[in-house]
C-alpha atoms as a PDB file:
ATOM      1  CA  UNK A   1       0.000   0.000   0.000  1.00  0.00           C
ATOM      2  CA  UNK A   2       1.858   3.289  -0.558  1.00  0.00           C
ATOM      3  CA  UNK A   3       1.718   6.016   1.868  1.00  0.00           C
ATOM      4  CA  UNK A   4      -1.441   7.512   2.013  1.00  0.00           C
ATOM      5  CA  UNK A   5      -2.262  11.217   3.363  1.00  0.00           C
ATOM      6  CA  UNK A   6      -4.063  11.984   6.220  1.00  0.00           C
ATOM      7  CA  UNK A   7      -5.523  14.914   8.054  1.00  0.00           C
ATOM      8  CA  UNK A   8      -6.126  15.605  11.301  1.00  0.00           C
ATOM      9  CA  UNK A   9      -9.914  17.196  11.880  1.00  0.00           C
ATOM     10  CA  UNK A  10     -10.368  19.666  14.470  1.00  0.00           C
ATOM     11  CA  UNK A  11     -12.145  19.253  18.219  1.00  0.00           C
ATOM     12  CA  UNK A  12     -12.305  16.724  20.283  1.00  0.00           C
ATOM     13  CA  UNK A  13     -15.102  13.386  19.979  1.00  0.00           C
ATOM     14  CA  UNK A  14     -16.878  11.050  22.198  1.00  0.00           C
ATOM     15  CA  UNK A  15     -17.423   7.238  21.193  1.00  0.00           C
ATOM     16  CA  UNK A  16     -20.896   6.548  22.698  1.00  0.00           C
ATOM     17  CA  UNK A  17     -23.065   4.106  23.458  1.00  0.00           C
ATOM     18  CA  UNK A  18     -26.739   4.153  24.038  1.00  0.00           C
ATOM     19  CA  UNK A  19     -29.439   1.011  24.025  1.00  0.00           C
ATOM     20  CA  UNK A  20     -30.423  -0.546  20.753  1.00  0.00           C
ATOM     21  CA  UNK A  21     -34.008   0.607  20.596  1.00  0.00           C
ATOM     22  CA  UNK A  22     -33.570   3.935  22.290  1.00  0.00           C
ATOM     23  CA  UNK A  23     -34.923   6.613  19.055  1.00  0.00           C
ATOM     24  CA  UNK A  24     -32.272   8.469  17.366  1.00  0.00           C
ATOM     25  CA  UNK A  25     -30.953  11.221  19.141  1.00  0.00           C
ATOM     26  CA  UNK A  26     -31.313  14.562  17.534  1.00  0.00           C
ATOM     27  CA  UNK A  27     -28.237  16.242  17.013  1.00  0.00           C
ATOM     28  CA  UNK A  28     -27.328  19.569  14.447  1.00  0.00           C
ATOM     29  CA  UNK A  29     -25.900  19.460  11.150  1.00  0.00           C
ATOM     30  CA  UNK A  30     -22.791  20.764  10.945  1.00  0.00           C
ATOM     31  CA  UNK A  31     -18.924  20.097   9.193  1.00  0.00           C
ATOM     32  CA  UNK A  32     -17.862  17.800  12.215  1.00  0.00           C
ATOM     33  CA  UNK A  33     -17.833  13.926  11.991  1.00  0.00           C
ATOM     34  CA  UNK A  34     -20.868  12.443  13.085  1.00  0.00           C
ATOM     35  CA  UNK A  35     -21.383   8.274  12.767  1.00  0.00           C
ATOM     36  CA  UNK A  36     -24.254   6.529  13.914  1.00  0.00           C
ATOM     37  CA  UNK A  37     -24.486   2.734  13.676  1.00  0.00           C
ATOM     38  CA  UNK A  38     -27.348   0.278  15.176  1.00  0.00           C
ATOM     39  CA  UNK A  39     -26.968  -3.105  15.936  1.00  0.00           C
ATOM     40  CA  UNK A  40     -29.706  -5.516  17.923  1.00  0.00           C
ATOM     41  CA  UNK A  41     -27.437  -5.023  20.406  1.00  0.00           C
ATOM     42  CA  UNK A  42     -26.875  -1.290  20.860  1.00  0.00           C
ATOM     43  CA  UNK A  43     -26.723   2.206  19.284  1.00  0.00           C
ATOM     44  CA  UNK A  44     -23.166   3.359  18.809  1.00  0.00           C
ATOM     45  CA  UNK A  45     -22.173   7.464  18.041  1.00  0.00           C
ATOM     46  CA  UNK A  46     -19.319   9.006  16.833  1.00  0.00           C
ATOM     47  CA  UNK A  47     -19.973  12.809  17.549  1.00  0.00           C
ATOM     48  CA  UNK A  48     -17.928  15.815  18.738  1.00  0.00           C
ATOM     49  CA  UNK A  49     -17.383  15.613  22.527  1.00  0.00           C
ATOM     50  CA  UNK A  50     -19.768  18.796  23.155  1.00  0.00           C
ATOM     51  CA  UNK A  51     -23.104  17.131  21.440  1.00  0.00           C
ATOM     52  CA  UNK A  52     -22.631  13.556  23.674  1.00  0.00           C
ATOM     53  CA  UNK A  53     -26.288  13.085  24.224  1.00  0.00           C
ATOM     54  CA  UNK A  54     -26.935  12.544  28.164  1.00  0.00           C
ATOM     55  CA  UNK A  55     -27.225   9.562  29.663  1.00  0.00           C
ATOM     56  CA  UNK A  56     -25.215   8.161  26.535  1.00  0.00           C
ATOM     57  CA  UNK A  57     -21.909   5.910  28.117  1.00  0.00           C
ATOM     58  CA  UNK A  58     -19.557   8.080  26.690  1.00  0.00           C
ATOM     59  CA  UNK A  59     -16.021   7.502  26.477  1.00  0.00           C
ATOM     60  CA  UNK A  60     -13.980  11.093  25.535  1.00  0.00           C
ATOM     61  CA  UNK A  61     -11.145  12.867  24.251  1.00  0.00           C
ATOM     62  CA  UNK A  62     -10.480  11.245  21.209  1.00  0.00           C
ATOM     63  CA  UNK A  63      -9.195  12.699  18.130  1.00  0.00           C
ATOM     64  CA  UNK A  64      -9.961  12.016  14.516  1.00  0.00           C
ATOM     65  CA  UNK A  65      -7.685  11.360  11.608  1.00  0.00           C
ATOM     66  CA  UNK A  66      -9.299  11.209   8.048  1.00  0.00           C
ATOM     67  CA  UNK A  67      -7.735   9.470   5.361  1.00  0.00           C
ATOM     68  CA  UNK A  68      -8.258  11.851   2.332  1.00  0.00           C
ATOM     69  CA  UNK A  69      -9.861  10.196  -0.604  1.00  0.00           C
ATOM     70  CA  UNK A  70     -12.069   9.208  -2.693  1.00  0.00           C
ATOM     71  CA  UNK A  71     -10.419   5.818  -1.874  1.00  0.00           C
ATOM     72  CA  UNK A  72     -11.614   3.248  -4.832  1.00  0.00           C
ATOM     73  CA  UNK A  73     -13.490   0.415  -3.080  1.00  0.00           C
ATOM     74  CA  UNK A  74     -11.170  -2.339  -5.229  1.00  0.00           C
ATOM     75  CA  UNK A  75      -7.951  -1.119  -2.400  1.00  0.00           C
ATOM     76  CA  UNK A  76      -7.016  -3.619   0.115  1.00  0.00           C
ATOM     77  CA  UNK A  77      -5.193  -2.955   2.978  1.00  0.00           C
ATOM     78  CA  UNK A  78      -5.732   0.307   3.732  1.00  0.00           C
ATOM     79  CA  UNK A  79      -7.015  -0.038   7.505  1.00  0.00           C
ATOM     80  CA  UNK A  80      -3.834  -2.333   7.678  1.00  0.00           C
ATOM     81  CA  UNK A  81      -1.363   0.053   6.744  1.00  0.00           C
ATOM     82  CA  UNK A  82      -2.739   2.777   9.441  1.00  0.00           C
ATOM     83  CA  UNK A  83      -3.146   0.122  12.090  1.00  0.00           C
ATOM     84  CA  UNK A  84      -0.223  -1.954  12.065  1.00  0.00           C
ATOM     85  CA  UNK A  85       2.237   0.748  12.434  1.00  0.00           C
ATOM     86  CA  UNK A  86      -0.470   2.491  15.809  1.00  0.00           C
ATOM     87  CA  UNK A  87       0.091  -0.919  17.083  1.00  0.00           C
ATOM     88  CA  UNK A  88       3.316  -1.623  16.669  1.00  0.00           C
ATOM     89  CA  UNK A  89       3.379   1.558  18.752  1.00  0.00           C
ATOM     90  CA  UNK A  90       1.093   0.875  21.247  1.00  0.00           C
ATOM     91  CA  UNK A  91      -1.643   3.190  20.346  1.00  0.00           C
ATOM     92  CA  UNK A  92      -5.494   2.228  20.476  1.00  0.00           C
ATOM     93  CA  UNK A  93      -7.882   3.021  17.707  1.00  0.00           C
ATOM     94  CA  UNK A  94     -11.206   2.798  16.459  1.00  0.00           C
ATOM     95  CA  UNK A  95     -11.927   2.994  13.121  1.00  0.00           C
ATOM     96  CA  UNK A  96     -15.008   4.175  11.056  1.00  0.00           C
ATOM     97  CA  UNK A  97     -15.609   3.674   7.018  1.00  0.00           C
ATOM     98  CA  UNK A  98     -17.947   5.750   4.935  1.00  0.00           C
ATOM     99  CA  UNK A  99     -18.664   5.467   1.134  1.00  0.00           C
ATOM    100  CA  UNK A 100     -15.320   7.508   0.385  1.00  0.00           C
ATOM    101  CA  UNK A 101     -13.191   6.973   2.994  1.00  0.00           C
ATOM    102  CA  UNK A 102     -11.668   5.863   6.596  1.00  0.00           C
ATOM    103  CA  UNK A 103     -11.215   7.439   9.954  1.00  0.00           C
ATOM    104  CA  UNK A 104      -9.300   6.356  12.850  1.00  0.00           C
ATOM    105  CA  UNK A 105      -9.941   7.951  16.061  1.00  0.00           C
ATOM    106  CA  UNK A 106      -7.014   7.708  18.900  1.00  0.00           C
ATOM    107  CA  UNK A 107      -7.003   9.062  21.952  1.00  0.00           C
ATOM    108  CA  UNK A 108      -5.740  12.953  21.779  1.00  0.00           C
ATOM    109  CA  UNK A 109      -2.982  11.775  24.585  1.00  0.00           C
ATOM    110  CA  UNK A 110      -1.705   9.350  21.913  1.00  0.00           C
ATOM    111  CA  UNK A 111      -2.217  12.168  18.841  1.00  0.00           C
ATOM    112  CA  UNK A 112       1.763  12.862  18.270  1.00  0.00           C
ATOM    113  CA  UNK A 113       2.931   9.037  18.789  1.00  0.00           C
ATOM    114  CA  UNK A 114       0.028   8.331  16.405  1.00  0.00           C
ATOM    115  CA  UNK A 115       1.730  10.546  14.074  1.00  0.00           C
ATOM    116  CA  UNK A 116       4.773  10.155  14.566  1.00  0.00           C
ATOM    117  CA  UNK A 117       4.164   6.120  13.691  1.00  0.00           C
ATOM    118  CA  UNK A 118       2.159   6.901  10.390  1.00  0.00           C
ATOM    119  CA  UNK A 119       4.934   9.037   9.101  1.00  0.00           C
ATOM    120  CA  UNK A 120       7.603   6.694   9.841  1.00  0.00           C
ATOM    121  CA  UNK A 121       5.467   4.200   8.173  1.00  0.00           C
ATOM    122  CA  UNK A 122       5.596   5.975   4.542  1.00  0.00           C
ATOM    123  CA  UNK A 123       2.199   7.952   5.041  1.00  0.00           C
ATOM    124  CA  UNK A 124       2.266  12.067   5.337  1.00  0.00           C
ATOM    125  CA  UNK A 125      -0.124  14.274   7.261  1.00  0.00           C
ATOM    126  CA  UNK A 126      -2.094  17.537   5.064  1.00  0.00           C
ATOM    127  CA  UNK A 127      -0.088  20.862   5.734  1.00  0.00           C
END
């Protein structure tokens, strides 16, 4: 996989979890990364840390690094090459897809040793 290019979005998120048939919880449209997915298990958001709806188990302070795309759905690898290198250097992640593209958040604590292990892995960070 060569080195892909990543940037790092702005504000802090929450990874929350709420129970699988409580009703979607409203929350404003707005340039931030928002990710809701619903299992028969539970209701999982990705949000930023200030719209963590109450009540919600909320985990915080986690930082979100986009892979810039369109990536073409025929790549393989591509979570690979970001996570191997994180864990090689101890740093937890949880990653999110969309149509065009992946996200890893990492703690904001881990941020520069996250970095620092993507760029000596071949991949480069937006100016």
């Amino acid at each position: 996989m060569p080195g892909l290019t990543l940037e790092i979005l702005p504000g802090r998120f929450a990874v929350c979890r709420l129970p699988a048939d409580q009703p979607l919880p409203r929350l404003e449209p707005g340039p931030a990364l928002l990710a809701l997915v619903r299992t028969p298990d539970e209701l999982s958001l990705v949000c930023p840390e200030q719209d963590a709806p109450q009540g919600a188990r909320a985990e915080t302070g986690w930082r979100a690094l986009k892979v810039l795309g369109p990536l073409d759905f025929a790549l393989t690898g591509v979570l690979a090459s970001l996570a191997e290198p994180l864990a090689r250097a101890g740093v937890s992640i949880f990653a999110l897809s969309t149509y065009d593209t992946d996200y890893l958040l990492v703690r904001e604590a881990a941020l520069d040793a996250a970095r620092a292990a993507l760029e000596s892995a071949g991949h480069a960070f937006k100016k």
